[in-house]
Protein backbone atom coordinates (compact mmCIF):
# COMPACT_ATOMS: atom_id res chain seq x y z
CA UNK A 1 56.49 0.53 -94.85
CA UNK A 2 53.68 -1.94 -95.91
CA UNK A 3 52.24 -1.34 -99.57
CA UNK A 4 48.71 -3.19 -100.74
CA UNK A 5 49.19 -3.09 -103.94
CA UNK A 6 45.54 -3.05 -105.79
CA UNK A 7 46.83 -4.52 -108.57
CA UNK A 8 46.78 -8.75 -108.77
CA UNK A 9 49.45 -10.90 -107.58
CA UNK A 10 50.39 -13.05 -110.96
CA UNK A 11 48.70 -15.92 -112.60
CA UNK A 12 50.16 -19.26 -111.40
CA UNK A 13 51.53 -20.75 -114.93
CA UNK A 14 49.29 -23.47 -116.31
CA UNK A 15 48.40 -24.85 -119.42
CA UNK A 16 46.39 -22.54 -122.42
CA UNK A 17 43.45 -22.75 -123.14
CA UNK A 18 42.58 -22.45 -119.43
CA UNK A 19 44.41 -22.44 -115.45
CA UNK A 20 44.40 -24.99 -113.76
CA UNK A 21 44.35 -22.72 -110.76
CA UNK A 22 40.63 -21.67 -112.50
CA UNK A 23 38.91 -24.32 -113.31
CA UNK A 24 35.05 -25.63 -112.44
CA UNK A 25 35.34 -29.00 -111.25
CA UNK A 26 31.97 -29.88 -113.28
CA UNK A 27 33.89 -28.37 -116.46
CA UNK A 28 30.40 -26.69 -117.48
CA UNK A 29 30.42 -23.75 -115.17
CA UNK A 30 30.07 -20.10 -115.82
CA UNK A 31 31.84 -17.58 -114.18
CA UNK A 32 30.90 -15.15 -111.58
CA UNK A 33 30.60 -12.44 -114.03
CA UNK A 34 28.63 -14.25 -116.71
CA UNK A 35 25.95 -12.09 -117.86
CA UNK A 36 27.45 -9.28 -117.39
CA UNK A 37 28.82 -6.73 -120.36
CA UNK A 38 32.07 -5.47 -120.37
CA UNK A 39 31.46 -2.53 -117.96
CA UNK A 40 29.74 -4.09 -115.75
CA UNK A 41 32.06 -6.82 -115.00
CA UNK A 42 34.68 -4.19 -115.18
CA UNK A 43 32.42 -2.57 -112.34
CA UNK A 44 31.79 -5.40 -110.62
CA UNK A 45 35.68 -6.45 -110.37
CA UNK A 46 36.63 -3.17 -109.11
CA UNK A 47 33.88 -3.06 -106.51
CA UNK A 48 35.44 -6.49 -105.10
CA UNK A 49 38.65 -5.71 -105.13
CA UNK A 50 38.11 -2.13 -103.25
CA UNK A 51 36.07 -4.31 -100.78
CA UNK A 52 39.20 -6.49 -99.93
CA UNK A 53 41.29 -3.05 -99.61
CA UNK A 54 38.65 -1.98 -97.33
CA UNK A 55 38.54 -4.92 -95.08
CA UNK A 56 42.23 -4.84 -95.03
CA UNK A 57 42.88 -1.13 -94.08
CA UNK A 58 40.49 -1.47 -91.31
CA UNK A 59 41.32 -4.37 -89.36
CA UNK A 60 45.24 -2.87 -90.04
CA UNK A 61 43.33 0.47 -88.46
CA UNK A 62 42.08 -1.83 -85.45
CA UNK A 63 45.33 -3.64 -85.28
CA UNK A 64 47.48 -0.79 -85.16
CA UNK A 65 45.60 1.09 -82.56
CA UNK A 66 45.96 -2.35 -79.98
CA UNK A 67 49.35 -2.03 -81.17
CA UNK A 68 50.04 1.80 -79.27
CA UNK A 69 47.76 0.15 -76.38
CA UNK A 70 49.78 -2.17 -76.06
CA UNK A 71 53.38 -0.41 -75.71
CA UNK A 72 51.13 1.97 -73.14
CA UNK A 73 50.24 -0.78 -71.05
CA UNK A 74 53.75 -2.57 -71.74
CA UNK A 75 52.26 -5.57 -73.09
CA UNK A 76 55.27 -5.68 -75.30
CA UNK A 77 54.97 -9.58 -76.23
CA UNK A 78 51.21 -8.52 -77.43
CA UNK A 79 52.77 -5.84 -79.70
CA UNK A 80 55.25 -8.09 -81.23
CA UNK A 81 51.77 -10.41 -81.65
CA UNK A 82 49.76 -7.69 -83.25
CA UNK A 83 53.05 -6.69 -85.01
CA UNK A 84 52.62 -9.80 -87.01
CA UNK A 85 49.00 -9.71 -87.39
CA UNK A 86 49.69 -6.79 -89.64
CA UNK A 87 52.20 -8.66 -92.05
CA UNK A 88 49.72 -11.29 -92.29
CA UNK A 89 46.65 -8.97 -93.11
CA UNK A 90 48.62 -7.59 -96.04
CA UNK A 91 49.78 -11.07 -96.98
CA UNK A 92 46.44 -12.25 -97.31
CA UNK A 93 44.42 -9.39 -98.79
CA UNK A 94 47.32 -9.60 -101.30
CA UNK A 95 46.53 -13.63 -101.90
CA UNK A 96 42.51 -11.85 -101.82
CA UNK A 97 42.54 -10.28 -104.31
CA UNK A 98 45.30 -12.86 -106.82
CA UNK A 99 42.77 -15.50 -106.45
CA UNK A 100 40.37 -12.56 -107.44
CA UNK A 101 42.25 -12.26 -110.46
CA UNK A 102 42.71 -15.69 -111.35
CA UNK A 103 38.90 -16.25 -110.97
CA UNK A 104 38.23 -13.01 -113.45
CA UNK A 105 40.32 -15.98 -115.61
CA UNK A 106 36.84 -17.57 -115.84
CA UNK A 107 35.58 -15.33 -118.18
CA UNK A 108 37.71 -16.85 -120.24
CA UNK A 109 37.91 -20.34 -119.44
CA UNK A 110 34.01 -20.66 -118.79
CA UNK A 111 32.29 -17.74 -120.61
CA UNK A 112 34.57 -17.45 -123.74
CA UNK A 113 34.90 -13.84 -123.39
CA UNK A 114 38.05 -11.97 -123.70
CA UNK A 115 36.87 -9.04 -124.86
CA UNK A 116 35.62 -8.69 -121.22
CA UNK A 117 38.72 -9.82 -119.83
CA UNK A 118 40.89 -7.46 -121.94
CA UNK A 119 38.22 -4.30 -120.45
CA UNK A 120 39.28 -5.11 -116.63
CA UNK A 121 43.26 -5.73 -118.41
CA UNK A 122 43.35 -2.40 -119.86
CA UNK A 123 41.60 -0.54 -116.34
CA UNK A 124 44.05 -2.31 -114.65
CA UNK A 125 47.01 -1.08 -116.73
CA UNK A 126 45.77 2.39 -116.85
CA UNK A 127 46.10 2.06 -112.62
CA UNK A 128 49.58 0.37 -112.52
CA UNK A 129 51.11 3.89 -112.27
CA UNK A 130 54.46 2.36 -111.14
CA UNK A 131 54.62 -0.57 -113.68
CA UNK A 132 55.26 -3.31 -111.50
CA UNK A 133 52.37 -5.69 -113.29
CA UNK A 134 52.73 -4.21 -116.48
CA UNK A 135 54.71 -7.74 -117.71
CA UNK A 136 52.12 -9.80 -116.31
CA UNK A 137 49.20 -7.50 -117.97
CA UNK A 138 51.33 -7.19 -121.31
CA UNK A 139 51.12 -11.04 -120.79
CA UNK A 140 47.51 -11.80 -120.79
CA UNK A 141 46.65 -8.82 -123.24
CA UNK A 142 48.78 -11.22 -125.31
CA UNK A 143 46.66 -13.89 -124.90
CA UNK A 144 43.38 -11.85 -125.33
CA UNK A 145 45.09 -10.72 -129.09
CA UNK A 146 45.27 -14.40 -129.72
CA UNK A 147 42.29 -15.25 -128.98
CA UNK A 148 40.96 -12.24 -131.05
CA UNK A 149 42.51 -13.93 -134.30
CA UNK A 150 45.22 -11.13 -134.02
CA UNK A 151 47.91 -13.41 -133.30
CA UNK A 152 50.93 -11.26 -135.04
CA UNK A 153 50.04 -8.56 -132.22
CA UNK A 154 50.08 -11.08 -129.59
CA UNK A 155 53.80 -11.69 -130.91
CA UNK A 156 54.51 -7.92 -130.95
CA UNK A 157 53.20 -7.30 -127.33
CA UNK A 158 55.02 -10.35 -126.30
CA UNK A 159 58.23 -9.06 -127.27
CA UNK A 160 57.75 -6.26 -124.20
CA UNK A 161 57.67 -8.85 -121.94
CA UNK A 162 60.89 -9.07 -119.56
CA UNK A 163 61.54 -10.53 -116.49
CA UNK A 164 65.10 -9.79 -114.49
CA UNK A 165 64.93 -13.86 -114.18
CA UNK A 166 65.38 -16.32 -116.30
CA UNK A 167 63.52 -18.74 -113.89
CA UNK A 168 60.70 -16.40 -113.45
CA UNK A 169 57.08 -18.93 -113.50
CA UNK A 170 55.15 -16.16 -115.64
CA UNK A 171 57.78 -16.92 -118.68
CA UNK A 172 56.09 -20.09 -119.42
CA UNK A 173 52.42 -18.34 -119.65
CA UNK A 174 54.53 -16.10 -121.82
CA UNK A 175 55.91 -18.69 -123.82
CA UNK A 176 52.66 -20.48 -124.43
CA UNK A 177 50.99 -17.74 -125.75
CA UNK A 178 53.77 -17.67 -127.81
CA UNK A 179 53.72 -20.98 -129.38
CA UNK A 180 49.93 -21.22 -129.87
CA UNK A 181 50.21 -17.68 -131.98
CA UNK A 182 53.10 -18.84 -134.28
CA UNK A 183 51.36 -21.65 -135.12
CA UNK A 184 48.21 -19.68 -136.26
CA UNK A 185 50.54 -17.51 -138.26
CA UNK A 186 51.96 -20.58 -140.07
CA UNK A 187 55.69 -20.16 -138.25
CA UNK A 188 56.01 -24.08 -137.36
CA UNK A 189 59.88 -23.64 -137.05
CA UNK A 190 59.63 -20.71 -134.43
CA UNK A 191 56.54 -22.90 -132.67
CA UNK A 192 59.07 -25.90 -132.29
CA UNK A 193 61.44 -23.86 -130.94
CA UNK A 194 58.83 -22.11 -128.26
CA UNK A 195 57.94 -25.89 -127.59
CA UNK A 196 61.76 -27.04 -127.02
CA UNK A 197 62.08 -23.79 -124.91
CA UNK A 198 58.47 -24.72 -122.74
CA UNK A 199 60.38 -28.57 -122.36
CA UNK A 200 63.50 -26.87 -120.91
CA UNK A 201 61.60 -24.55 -119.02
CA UNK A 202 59.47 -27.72 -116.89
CA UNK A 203 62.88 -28.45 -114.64
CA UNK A 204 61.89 -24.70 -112.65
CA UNK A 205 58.69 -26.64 -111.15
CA UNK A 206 59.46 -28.64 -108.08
CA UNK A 207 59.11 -32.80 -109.50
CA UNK A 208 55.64 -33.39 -108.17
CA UNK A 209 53.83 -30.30 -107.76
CA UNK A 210 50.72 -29.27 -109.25
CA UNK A 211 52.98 -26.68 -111.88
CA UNK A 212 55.15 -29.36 -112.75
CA UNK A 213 51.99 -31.70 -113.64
CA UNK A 214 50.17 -28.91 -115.23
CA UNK A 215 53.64 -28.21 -117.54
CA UNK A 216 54.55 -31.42 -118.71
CA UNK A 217 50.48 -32.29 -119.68
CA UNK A 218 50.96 -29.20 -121.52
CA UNK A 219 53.99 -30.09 -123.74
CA UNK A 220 52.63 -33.20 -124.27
CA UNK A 221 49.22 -30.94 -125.37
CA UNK A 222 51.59 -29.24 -127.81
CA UNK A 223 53.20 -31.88 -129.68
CA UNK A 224 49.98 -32.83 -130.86
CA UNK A 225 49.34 -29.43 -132.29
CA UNK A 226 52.92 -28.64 -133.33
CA UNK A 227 51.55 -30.87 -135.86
CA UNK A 228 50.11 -29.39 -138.89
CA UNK A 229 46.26 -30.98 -139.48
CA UNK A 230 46.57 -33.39 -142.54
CA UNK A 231 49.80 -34.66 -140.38
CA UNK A 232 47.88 -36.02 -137.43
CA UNK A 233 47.23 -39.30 -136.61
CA UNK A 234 44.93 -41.87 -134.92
CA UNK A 235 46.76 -41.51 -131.77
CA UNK A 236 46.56 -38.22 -131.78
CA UNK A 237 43.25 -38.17 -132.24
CA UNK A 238 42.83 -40.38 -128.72
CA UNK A 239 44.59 -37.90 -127.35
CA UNK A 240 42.34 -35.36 -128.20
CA UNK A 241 39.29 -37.40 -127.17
CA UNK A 242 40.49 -38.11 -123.88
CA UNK A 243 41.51 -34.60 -123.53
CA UNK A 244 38.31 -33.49 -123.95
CA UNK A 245 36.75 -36.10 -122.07
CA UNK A 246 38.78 -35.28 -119.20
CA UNK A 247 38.22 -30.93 -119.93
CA UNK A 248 38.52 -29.06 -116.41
CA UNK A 249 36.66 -26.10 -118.39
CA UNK A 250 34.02 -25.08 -120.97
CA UNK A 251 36.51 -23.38 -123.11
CA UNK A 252 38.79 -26.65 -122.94
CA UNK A 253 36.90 -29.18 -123.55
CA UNK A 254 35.76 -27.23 -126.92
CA UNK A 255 38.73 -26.40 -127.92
CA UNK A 256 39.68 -30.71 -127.72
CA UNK A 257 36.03 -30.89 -129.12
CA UNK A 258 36.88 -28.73 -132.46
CA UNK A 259 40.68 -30.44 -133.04
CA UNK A 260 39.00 -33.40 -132.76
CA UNK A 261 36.36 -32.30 -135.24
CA UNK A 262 38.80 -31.13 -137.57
CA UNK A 263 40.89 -34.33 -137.28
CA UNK A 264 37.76 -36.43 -138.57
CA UNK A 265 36.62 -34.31 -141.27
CA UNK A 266 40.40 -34.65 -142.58
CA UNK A 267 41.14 -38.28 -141.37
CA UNK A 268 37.87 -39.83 -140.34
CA UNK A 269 34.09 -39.97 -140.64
CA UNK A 270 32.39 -36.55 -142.13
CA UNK A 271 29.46 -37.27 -139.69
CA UNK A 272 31.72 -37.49 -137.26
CA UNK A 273 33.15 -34.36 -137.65
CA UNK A 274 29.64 -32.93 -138.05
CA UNK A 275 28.75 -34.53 -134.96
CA UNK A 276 31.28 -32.52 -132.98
CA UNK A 277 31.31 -29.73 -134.50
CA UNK A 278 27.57 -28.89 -134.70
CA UNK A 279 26.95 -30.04 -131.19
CA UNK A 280 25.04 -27.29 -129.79
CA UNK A 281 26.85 -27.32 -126.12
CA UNK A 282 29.68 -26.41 -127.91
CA UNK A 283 28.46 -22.37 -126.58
CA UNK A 284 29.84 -20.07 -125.82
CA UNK A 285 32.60 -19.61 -128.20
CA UNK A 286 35.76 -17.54 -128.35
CA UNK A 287 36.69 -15.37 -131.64
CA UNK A 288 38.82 -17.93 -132.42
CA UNK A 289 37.24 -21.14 -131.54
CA UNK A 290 34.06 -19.71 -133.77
CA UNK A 291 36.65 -19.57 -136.75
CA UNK A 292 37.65 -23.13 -136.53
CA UNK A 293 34.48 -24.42 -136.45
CA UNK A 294 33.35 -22.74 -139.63
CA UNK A 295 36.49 -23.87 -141.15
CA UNK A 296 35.12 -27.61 -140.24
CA UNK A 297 31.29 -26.99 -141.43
CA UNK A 298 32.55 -25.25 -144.08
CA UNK A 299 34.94 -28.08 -144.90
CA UNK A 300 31.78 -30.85 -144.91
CA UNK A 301 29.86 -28.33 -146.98
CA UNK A 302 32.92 -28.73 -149.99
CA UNK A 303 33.64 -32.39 -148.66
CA UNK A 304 29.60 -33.16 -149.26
């Protein structure tokens, strides 16, 4: 029997703050929900996705009544053609309605919002009667907690998290969120383990492909911030430039944008610092991304 699952096939694995898989190509988009409040681009998500189940079921419909025509005529190779037809429809309303997902992602990404990302999480959990995304929601509810500044429940939720294996792709989104939230509770040993284990983890993409690039830019991401602040150095700080330079997102290149910030007002110029961190294109924000940057202005305010 074929099942169309409503529920979204699972993130490809790619480097926090945003996908790769997600990403404006001008790095100053918005997504296709922006404007919207949390029901309504709950609403609107649900509305897409029932219009890629609906598509689906009826050319399946169509397909499966040439199908009986077919064995009544004894067209038999056309049956085994339409036979096909109908794996493929469910194969792609089911890659539909992941990319779906992954572009709901943008409300992150571009629009800064996870508290509308964690509405559509939590209707979607409420409908995954059988559990079988329940590790990859658990997953990005994670992330939303982090973002959220409640990084000791991202570390809780994560801890429900199990795949049967080891090699499963969604352990290094897992293990990402992870690091990034036991470095904002001040755990630097467990984050240099989660690093070590994110290293180790890079040799389950294929050498070459656009996971294994994504990973190992990501690691390298991470042993800049493994570092605690006043520990950081110039070359970190090019880092962090070009990384922002180079931002596939809004929500990246501000998060670069702030680091960088704080590097200066520790390390560098004050104006610098007050540069970046007052720039005005620096909107929207995330819960956590706001916090940072009143740590810097509030750091100029004492240094000044």
């Amino acid at each position: 029997m074929i099942v169309m699952s409503s529920l979204p096939t699972p993130p490809a694995p790619a480097p926090e703050p945003n996908r790769i898989d997600n990403v404006s190509p001008s790095g100053d988009g918005r997504s296709s929900y922006w404007g919207l409040d949390a029901q309504e681009t709950v609403a609107t998500y649900v509305k897409r996705v029932r219009a890629i189940k609906a598509q689906s079921i009826a050319l399946i419909l169509a397909n499966l009544v040439a199908m009986i025509w077919f064995v009544e005529e004894g067209h038999f190779a056309l049956y085994l053609v339409c036979f096909v037809l109908l794996f493929a429809i469910v194969l792609i309303a089911r890659v539909r309605m992941g990319t779906l997902f992954l572009k709901l992602g943008e409300v992150v990404s571009q629009d800064c919002d996870p508290a509308r990302y964690r509405a559509v999480l939590d209707v979607l959990s409420a409908r995954d009667r059988f559990g079988r995304s329940a590790n990859t929601i658990a997953i990005e509810l994670a992330y939303c907690d982090y973002l959220e500044l409640d990084s000791a429940g991202a570390l809780r939720r994560l801890e429900s998290v199990t795949f049967k294996r080891k090699d499963n792709v969604r352990w290094f989104r897992a293990m990402q969120i992870e690091f990034l939230s036991r470095i904002d509770v001040g755990d630097l040993e467990g984050a240099r383990d989660a690093l070590s284990r994110l290293s180790a983890f890079r040799k389950n993409f294929k050498e070459g492909s656009r996971n294994r690039a994504s990973a190992d830019l990501q690691v390298a991401d991470y042993a800049v911030l493994v570092r605690p602040p006043a520990e950081r150095d110039a070359a970190d700080a090019a880092r962090m430039s070009e990384r922002m330079a180079l931002a596939d997102c809004h929500q990246q290149r501000a998060n670069w944008q702030l680091y960088l910030a704080e590097y200066e007002l520790l390390h560098g110029s004050a104006d610098q610092a007050a540069r970046l961190a007052g720039d005005p294109t620096l909107e929207p924000l995330t819960p956590r991304m706001e916090r940072l940057r009143a740590e810097v202005l509030s750091g100029l305010e004492v240094s000044g």
